[in-house]
PDB file of N, CA and C in Angstrom:
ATOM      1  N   UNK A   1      33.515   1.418 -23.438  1.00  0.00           N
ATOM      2  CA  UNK A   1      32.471   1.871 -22.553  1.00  0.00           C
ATOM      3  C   UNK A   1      31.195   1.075 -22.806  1.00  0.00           C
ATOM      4  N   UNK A   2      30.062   0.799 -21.370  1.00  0.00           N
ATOM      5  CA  UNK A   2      29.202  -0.184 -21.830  1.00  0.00           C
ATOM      6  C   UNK A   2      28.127   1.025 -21.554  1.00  0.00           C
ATOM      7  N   UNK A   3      27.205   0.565 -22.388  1.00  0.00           N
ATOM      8  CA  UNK A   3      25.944   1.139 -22.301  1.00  0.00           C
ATOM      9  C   UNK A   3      24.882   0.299 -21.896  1.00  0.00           C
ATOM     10  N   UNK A   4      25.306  -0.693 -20.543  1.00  0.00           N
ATOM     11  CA  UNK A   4      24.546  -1.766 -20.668  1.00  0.00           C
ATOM     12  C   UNK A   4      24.621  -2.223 -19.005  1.00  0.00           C
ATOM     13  N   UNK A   5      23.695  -2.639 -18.014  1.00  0.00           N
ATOM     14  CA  UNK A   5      24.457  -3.266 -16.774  1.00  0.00           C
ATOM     15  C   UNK A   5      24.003  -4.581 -17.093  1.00  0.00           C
ATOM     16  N   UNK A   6      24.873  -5.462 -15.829  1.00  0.00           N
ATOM     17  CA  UNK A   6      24.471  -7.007 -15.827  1.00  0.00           C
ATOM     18  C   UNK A   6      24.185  -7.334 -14.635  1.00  0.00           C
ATOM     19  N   UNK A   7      23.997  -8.610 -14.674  1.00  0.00           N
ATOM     20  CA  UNK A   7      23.616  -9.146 -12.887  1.00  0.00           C
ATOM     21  C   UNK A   7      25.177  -9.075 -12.802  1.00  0.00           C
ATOM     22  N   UNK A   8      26.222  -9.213 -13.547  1.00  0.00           N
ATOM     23  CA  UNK A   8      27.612  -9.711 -12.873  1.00  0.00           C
ATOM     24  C   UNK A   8      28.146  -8.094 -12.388  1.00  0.00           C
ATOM     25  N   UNK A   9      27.495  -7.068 -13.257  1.00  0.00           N
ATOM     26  CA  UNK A   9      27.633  -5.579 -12.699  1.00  0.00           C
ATOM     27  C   UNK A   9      27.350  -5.635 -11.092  1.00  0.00           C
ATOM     28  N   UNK A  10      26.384  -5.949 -10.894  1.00  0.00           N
ATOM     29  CA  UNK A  10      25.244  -5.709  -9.260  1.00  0.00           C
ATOM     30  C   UNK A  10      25.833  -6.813  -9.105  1.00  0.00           C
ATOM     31  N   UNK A  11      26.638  -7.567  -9.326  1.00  0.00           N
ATOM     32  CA  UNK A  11      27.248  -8.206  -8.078  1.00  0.00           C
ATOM     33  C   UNK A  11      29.032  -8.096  -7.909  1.00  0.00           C
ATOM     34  N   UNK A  12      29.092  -7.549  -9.103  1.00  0.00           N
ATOM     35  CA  UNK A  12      30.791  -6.869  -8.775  1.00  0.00           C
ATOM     36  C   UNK A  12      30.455  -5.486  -7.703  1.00  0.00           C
ATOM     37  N   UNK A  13      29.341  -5.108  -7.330  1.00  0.00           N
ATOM     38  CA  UNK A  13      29.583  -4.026  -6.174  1.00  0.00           C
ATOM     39  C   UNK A  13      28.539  -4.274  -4.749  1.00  0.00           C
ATOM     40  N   UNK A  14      28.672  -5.788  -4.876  1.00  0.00           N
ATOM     41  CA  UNK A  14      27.773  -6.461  -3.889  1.00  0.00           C
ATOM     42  C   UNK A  14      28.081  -5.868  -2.286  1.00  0.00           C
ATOM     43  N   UNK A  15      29.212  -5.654  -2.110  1.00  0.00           N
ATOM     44  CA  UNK A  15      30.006  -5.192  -1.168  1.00  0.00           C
ATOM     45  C   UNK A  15      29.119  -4.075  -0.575  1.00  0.00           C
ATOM     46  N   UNK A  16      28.688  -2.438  -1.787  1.00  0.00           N
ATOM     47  CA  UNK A  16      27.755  -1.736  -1.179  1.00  0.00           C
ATOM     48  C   UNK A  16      26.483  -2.226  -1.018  1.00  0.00           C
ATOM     49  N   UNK A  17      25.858  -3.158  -1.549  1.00  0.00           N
ATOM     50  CA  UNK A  17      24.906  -3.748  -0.605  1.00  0.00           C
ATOM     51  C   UNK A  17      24.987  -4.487   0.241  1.00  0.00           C
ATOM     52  N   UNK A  18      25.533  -4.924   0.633  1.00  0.00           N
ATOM     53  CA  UNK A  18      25.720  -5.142   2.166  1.00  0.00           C
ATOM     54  C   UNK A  18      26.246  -4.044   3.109  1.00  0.00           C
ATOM     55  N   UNK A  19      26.705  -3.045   2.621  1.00  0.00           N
ATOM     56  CA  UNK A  19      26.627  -1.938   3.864  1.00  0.00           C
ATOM     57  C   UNK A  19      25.685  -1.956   5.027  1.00  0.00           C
ATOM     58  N   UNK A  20      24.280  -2.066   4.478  1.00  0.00           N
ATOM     59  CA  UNK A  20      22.778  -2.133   5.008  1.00  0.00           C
ATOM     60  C   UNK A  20      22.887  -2.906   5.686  1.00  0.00           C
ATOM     61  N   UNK A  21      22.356  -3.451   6.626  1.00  0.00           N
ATOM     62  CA  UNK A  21      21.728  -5.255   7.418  1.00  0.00           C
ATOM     63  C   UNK A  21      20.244  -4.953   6.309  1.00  0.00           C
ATOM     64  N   UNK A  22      19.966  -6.254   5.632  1.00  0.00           N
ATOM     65  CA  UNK A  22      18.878  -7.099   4.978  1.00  0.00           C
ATOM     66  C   UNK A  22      17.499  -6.249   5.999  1.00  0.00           C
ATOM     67  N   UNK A  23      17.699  -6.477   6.871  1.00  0.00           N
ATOM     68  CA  UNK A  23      16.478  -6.083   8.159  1.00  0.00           C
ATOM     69  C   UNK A  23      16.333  -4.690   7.811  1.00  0.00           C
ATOM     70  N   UNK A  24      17.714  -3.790   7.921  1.00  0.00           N
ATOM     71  CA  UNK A  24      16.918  -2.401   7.933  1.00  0.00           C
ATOM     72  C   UNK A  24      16.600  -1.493   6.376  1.00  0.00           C
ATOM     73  N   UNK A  25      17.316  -1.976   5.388  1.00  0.00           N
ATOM     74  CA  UNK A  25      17.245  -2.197   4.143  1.00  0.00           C
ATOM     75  C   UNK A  25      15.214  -2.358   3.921  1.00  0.00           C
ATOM     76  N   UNK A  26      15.270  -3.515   4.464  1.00  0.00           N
ATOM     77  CA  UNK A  26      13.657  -4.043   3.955  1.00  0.00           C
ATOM     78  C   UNK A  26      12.908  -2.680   4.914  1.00  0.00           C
ATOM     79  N   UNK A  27      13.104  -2.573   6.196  1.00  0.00           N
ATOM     80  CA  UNK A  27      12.061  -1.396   6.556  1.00  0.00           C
ATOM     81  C   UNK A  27      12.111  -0.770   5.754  1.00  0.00           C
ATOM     82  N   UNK A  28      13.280  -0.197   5.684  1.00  0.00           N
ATOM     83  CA  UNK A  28      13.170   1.753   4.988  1.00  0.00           C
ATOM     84  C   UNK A  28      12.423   1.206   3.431  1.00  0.00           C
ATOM     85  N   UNK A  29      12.690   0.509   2.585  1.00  0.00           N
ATOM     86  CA  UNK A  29      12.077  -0.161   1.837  1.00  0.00           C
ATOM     87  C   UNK A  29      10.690   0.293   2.110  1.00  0.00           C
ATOM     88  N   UNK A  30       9.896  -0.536   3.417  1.00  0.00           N
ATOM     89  CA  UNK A  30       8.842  -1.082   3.846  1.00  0.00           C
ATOM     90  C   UNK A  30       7.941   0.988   3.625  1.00  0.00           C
ATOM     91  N   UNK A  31       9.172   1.618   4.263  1.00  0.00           N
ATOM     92  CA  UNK A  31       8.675   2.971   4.598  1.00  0.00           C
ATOM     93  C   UNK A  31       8.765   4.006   3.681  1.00  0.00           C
ATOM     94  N   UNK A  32       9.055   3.578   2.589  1.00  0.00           N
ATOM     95  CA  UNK A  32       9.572   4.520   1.162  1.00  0.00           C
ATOM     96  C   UNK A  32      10.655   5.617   1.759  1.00  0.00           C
ATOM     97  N   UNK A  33      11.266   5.324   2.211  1.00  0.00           N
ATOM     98  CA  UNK A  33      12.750   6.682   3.105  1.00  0.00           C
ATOM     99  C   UNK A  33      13.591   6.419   1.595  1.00  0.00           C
ATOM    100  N   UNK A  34      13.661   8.043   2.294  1.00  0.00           N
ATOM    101  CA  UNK A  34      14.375   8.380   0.945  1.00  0.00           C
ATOM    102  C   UNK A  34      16.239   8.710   1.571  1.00  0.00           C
ATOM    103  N   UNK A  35      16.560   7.588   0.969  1.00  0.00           N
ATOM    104  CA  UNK A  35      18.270   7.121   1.645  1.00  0.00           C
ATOM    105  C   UNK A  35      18.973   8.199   1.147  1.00  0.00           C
ATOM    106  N   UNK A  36      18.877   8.707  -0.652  1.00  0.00           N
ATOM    107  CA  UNK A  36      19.145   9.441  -1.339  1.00  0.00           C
ATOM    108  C   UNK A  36      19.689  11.207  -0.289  1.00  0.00           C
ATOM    109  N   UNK A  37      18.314  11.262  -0.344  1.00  0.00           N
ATOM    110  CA  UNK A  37      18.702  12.458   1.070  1.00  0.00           C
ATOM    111  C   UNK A  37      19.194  12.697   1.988  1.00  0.00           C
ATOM    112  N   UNK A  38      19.215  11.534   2.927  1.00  0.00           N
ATOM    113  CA  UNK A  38      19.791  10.580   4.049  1.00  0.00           C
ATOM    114  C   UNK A  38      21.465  10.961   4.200  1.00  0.00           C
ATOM    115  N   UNK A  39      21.901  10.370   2.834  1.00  0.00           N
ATOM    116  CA  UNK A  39      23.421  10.785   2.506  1.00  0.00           C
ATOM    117  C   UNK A  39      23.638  10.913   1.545  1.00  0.00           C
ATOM    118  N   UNK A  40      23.338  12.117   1.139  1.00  0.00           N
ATOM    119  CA  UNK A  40      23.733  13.048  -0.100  1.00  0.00           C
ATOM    120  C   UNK A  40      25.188  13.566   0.034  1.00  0.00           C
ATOM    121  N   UNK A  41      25.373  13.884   1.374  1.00  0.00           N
ATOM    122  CA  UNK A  41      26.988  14.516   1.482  1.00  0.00           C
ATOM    123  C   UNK A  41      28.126  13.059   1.081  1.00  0.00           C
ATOM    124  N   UNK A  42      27.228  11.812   1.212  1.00  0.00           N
ATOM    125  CA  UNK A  42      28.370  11.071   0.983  1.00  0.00           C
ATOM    126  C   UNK A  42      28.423  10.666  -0.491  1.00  0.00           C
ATOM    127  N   UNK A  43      27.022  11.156  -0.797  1.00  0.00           N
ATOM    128  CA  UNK A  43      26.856  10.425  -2.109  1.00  0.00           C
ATOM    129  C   UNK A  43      27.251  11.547  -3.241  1.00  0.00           C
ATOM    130  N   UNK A  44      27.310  12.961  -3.100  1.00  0.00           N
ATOM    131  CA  UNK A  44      27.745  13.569  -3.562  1.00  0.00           C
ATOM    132  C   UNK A  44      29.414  14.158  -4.443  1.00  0.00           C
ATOM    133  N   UNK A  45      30.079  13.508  -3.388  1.00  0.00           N
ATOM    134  CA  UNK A  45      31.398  13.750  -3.788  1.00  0.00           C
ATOM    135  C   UNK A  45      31.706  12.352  -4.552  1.00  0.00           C
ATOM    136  N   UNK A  46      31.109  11.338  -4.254  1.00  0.00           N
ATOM    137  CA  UNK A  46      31.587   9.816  -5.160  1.00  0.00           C
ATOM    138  C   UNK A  46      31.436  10.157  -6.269  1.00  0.00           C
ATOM    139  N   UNK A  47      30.413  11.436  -6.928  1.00  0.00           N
ATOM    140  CA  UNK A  47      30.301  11.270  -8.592  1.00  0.00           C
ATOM    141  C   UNK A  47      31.361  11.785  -9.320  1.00  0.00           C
ATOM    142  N   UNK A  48      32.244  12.376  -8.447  1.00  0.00           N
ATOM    143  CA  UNK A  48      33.833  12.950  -9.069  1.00  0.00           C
ATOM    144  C   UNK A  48      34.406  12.036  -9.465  1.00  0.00           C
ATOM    145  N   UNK A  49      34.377  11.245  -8.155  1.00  0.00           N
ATOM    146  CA  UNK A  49      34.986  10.340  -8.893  1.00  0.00           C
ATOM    147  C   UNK A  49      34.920   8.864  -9.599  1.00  0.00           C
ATOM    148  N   UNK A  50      33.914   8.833 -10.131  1.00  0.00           N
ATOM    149  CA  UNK A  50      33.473   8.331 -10.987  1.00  0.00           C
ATOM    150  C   UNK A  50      34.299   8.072 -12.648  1.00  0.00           C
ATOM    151  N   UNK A  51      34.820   6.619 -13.045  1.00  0.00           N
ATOM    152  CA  UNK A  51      35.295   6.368 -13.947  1.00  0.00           C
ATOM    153  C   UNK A  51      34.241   6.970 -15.661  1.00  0.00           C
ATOM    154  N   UNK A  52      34.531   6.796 -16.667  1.00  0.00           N
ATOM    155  CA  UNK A  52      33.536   7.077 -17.692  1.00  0.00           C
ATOM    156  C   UNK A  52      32.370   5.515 -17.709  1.00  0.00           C
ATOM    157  N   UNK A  53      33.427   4.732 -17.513  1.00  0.00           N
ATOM    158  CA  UNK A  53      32.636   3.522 -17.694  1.00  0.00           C
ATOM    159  C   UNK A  53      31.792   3.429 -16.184  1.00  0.00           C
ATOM    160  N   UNK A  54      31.862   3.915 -15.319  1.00  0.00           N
ATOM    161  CA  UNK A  54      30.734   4.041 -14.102  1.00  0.00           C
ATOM    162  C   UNK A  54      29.805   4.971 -14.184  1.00  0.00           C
ATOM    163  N   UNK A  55      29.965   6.254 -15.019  1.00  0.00           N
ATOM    164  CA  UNK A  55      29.145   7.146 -15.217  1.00  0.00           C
ATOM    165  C   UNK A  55      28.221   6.826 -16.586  1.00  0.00           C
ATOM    166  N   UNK A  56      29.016   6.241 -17.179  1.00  0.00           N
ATOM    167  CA  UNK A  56      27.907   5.240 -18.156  1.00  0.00           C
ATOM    168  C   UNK A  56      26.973   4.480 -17.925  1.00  0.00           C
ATOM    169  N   UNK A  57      27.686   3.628 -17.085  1.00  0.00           N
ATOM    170  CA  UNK A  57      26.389   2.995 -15.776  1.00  0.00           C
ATOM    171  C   UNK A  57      25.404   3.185 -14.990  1.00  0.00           C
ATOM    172  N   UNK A  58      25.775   4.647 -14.868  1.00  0.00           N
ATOM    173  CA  UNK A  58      24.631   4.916 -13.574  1.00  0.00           C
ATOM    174  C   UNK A  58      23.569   5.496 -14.724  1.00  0.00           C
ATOM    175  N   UNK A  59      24.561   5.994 -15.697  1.00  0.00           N
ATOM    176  CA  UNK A  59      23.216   6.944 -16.344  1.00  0.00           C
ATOM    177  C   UNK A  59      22.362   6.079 -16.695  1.00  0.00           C
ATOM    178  N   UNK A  60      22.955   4.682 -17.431  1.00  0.00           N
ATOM    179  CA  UNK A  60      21.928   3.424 -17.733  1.00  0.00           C
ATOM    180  C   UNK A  60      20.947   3.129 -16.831  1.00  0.00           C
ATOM    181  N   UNK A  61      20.901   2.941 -15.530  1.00  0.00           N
ATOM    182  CA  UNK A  61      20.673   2.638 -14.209  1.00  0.00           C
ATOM    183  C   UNK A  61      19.384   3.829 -14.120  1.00  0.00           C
ATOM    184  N   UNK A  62      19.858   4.897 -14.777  1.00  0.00           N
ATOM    185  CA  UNK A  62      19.213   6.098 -14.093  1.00  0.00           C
ATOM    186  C   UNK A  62      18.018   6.029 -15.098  1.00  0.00           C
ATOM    187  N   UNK A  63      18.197   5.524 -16.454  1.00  0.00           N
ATOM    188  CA  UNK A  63      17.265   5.967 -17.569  1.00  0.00           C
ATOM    189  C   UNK A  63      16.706   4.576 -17.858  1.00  0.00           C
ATOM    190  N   UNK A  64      16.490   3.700 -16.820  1.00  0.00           N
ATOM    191  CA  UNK A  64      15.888   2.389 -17.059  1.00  0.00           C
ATOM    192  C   UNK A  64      15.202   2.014 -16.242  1.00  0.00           C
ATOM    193  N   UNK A  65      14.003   1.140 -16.834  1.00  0.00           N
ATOM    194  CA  UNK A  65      12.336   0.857 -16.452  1.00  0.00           C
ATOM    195  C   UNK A  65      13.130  -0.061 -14.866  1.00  0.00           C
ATOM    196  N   UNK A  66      12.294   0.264 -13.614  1.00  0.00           N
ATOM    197  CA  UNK A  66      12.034   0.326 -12.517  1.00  0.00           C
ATOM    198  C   UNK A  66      12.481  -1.378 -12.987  1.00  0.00           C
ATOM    199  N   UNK A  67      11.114  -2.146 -13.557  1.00  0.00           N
ATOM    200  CA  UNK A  67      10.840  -3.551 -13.699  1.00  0.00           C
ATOM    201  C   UNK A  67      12.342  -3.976 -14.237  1.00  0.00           C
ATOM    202  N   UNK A  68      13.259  -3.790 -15.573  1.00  0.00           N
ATOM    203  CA  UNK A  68      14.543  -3.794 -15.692  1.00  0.00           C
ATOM    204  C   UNK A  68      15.308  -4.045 -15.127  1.00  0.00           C
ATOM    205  N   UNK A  69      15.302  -3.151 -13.502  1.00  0.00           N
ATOM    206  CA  UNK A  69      16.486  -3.263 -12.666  1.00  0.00           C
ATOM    207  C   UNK A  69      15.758  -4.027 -11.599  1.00  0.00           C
ATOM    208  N   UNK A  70      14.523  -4.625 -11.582  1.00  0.00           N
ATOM    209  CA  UNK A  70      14.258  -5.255 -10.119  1.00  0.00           C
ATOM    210  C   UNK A  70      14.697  -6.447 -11.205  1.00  0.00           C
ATOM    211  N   UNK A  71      14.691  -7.135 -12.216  1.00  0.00           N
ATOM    212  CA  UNK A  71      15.042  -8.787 -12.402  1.00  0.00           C
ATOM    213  C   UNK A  71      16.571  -8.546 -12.455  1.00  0.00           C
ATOM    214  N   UNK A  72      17.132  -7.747 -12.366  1.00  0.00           N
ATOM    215  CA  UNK A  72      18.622  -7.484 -12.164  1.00  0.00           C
ATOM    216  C   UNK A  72      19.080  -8.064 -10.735  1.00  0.00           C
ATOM    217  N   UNK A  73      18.232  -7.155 -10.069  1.00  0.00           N
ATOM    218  CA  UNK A  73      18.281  -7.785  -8.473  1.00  0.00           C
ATOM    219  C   UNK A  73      18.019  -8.798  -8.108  1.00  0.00           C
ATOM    220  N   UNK A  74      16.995  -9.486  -8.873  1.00  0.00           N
ATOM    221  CA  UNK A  74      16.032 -11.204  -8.320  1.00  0.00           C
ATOM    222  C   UNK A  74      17.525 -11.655  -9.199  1.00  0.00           C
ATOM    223  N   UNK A  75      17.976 -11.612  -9.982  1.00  0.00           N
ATOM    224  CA  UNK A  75      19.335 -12.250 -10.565  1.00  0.00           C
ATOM    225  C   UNK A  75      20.223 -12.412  -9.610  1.00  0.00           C
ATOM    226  N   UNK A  76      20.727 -11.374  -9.126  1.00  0.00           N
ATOM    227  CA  UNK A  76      21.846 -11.489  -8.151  1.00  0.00           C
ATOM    228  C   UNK A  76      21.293 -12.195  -7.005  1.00  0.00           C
ATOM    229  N   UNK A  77      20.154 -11.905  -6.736  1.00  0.00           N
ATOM    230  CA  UNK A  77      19.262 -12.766  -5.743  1.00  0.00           C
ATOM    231  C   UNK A  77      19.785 -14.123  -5.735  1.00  0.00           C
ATOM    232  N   UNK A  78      19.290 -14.448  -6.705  1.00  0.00           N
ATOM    233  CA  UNK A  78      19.713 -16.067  -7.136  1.00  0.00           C
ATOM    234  C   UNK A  78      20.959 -16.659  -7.391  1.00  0.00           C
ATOM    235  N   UNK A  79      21.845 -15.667  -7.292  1.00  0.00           N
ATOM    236  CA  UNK A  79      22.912 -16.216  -7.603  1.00  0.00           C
ATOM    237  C   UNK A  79      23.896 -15.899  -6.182  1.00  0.00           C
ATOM    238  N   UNK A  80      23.460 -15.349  -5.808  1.00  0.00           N
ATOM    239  CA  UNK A  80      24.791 -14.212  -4.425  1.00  0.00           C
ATOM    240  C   UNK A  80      23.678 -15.104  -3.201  1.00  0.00           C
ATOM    241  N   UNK A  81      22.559 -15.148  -2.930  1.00  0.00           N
ATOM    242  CA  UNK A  81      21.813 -15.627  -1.677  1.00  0.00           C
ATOM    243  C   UNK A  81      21.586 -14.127  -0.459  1.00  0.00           C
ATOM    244  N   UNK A  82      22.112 -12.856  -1.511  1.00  0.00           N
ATOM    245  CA  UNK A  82      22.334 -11.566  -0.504  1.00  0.00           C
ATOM    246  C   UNK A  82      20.239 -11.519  -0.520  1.00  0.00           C
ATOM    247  N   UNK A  83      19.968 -10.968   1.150  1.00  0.00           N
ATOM    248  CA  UNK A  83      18.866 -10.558   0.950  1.00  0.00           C
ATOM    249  C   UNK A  83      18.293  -9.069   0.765  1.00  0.00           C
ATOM    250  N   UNK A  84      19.394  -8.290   0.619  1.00  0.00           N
ATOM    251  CA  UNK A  84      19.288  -7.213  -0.273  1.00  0.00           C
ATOM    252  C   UNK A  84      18.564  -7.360  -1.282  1.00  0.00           C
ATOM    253  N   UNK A  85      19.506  -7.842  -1.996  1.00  0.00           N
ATOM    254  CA  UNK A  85      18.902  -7.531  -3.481  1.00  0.00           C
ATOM    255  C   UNK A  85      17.485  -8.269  -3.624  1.00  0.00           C
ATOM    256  N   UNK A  86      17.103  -9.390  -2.857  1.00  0.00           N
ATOM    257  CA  UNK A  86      15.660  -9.808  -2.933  1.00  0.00           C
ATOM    258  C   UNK A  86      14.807  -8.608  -2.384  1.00  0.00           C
ATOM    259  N   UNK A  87      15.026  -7.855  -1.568  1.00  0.00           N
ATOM    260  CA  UNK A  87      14.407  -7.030  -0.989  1.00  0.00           C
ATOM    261  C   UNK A  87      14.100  -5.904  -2.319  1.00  0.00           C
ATOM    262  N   UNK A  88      15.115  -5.407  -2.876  1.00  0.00           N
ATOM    263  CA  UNK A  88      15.007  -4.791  -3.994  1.00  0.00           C
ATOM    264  C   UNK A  88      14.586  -5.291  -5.076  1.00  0.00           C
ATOM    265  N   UNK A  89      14.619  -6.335  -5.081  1.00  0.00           N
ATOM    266  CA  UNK A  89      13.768  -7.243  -6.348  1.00  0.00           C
ATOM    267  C   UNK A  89      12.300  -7.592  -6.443  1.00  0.00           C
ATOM    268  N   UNK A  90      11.610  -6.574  -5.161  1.00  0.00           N
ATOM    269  CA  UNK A  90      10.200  -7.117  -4.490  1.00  0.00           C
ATOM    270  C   UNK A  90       9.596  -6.331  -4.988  1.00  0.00           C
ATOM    271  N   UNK A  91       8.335  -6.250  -6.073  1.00  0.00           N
ATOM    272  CA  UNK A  91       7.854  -5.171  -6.971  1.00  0.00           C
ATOM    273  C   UNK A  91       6.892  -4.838  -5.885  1.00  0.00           C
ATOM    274  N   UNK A  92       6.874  -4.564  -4.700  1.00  0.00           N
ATOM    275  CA  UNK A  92       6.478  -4.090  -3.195  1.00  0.00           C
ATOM    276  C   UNK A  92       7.033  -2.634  -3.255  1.00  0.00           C
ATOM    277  N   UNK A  93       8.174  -2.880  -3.775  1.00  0.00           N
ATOM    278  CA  UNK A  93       8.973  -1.538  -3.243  1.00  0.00           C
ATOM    279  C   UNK A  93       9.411  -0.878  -4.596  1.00  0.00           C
ATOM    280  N   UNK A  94       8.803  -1.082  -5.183  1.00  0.00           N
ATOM    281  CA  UNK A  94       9.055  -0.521  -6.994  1.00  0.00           C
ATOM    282  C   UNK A  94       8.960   1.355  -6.820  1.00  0.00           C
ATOM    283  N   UNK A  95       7.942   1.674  -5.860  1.00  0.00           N
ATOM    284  CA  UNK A  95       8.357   3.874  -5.651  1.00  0.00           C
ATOM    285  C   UNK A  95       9.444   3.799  -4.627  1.00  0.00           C
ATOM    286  N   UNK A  96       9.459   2.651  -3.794  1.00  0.00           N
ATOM    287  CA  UNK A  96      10.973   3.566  -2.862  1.00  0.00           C
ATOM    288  C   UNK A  96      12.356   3.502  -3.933  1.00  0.00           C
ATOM    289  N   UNK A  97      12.459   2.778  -4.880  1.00  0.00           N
ATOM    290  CA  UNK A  97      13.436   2.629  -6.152  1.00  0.00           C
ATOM    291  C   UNK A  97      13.195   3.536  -6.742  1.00  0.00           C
ATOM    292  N   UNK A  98      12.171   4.020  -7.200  1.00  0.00           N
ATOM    293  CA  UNK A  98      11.605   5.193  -7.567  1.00  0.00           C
ATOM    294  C   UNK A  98      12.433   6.455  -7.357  1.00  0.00           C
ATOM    295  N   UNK A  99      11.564   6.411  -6.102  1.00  0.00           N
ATOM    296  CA  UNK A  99      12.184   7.688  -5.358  1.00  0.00           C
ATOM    297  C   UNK A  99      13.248   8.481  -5.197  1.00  0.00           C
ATOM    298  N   UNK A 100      14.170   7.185  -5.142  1.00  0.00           N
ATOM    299  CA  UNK A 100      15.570   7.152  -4.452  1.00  0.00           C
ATOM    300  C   UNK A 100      16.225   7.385  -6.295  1.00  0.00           C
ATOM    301  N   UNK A 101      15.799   6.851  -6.759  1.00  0.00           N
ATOM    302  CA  UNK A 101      16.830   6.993  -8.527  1.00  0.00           C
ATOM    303  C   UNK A 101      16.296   8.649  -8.700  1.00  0.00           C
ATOM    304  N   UNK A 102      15.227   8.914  -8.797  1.00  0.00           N
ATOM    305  CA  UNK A 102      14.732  10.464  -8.562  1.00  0.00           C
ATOM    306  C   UNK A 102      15.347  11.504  -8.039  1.00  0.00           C
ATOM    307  N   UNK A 103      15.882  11.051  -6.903  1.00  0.00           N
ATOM    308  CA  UNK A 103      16.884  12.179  -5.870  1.00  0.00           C
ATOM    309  C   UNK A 103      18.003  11.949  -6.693  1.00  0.00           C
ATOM    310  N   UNK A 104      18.474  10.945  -6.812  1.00  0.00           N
ATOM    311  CA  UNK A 104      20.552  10.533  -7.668  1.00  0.00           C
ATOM    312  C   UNK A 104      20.050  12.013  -8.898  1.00  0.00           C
ATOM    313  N   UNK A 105      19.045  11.568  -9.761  1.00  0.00           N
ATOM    314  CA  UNK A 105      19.051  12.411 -11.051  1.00  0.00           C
ATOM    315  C   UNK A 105      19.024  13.650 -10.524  1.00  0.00           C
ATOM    316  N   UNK A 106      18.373  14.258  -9.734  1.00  0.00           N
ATOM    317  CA  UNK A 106      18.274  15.499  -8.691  1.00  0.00           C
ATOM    318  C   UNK A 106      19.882  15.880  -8.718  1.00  0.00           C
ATOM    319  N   UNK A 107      20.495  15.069  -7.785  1.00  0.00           N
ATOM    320  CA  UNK A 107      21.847  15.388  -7.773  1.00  0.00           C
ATOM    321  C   UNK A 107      22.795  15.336  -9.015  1.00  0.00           C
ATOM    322  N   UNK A 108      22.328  14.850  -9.736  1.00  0.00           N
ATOM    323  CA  UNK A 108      23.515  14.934 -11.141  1.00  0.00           C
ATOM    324  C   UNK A 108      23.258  15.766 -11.895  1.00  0.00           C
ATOM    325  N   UNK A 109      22.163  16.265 -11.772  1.00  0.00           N
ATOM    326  CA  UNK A 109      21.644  17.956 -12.553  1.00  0.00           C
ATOM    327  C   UNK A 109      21.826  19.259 -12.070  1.00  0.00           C
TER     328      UNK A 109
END
């Protein structure tokens, strides 16, 4: 089990970032929306099933400095060309990351 993420983590699940289009990603970004709430019914039942080594992860994810996980993102940035993760890597949007990790802990309590 890791107690640790990597850029090669955030980009072994590059796939859910691209769910988004880059465009509407950066608004809601732009608008602090809280996605968390948005889809809770979907996001809710995924924590079942959740491996130990993914629930290790998120908790890492969950209990780590904002700044931490945005050079995570400018990483994958640089390496994937996704404009997701630049979008998330934009210390612009450091409370909608906020926010949104706020609601996940909400739901896991």
């Amino acid at each position: 089990m890791s107690n640790e993420i990597t850029c090669d983590d955030v980009l072994a699940f590059e796939h859910l970032f691209s769910m988004v289009p880059a465009f509407v990603l950066e608004r809601m970004a732009k608008r602090n929306t809280n996605l968390v709430s948005k889809f809770e019914s979907k996001i809710v039942p995924r924590f079942q099933n959740l491996n130990d080594d993914h629930k290790n992860k998120l908790d890492f994810i969950l209990n780590s400095d904002i700044e931490v996980l945005q050079t995570l993102m400018d990483e994958a940035y640089q390496k994937s060309g996704k404009k997701q993760f630049r979008t998330l890597a934009n210390p612009n949007y450091k409370q909608f990351i906020e926010q949104n990790l706020d609601e996940i802990r909400k739901l896991r309590s």
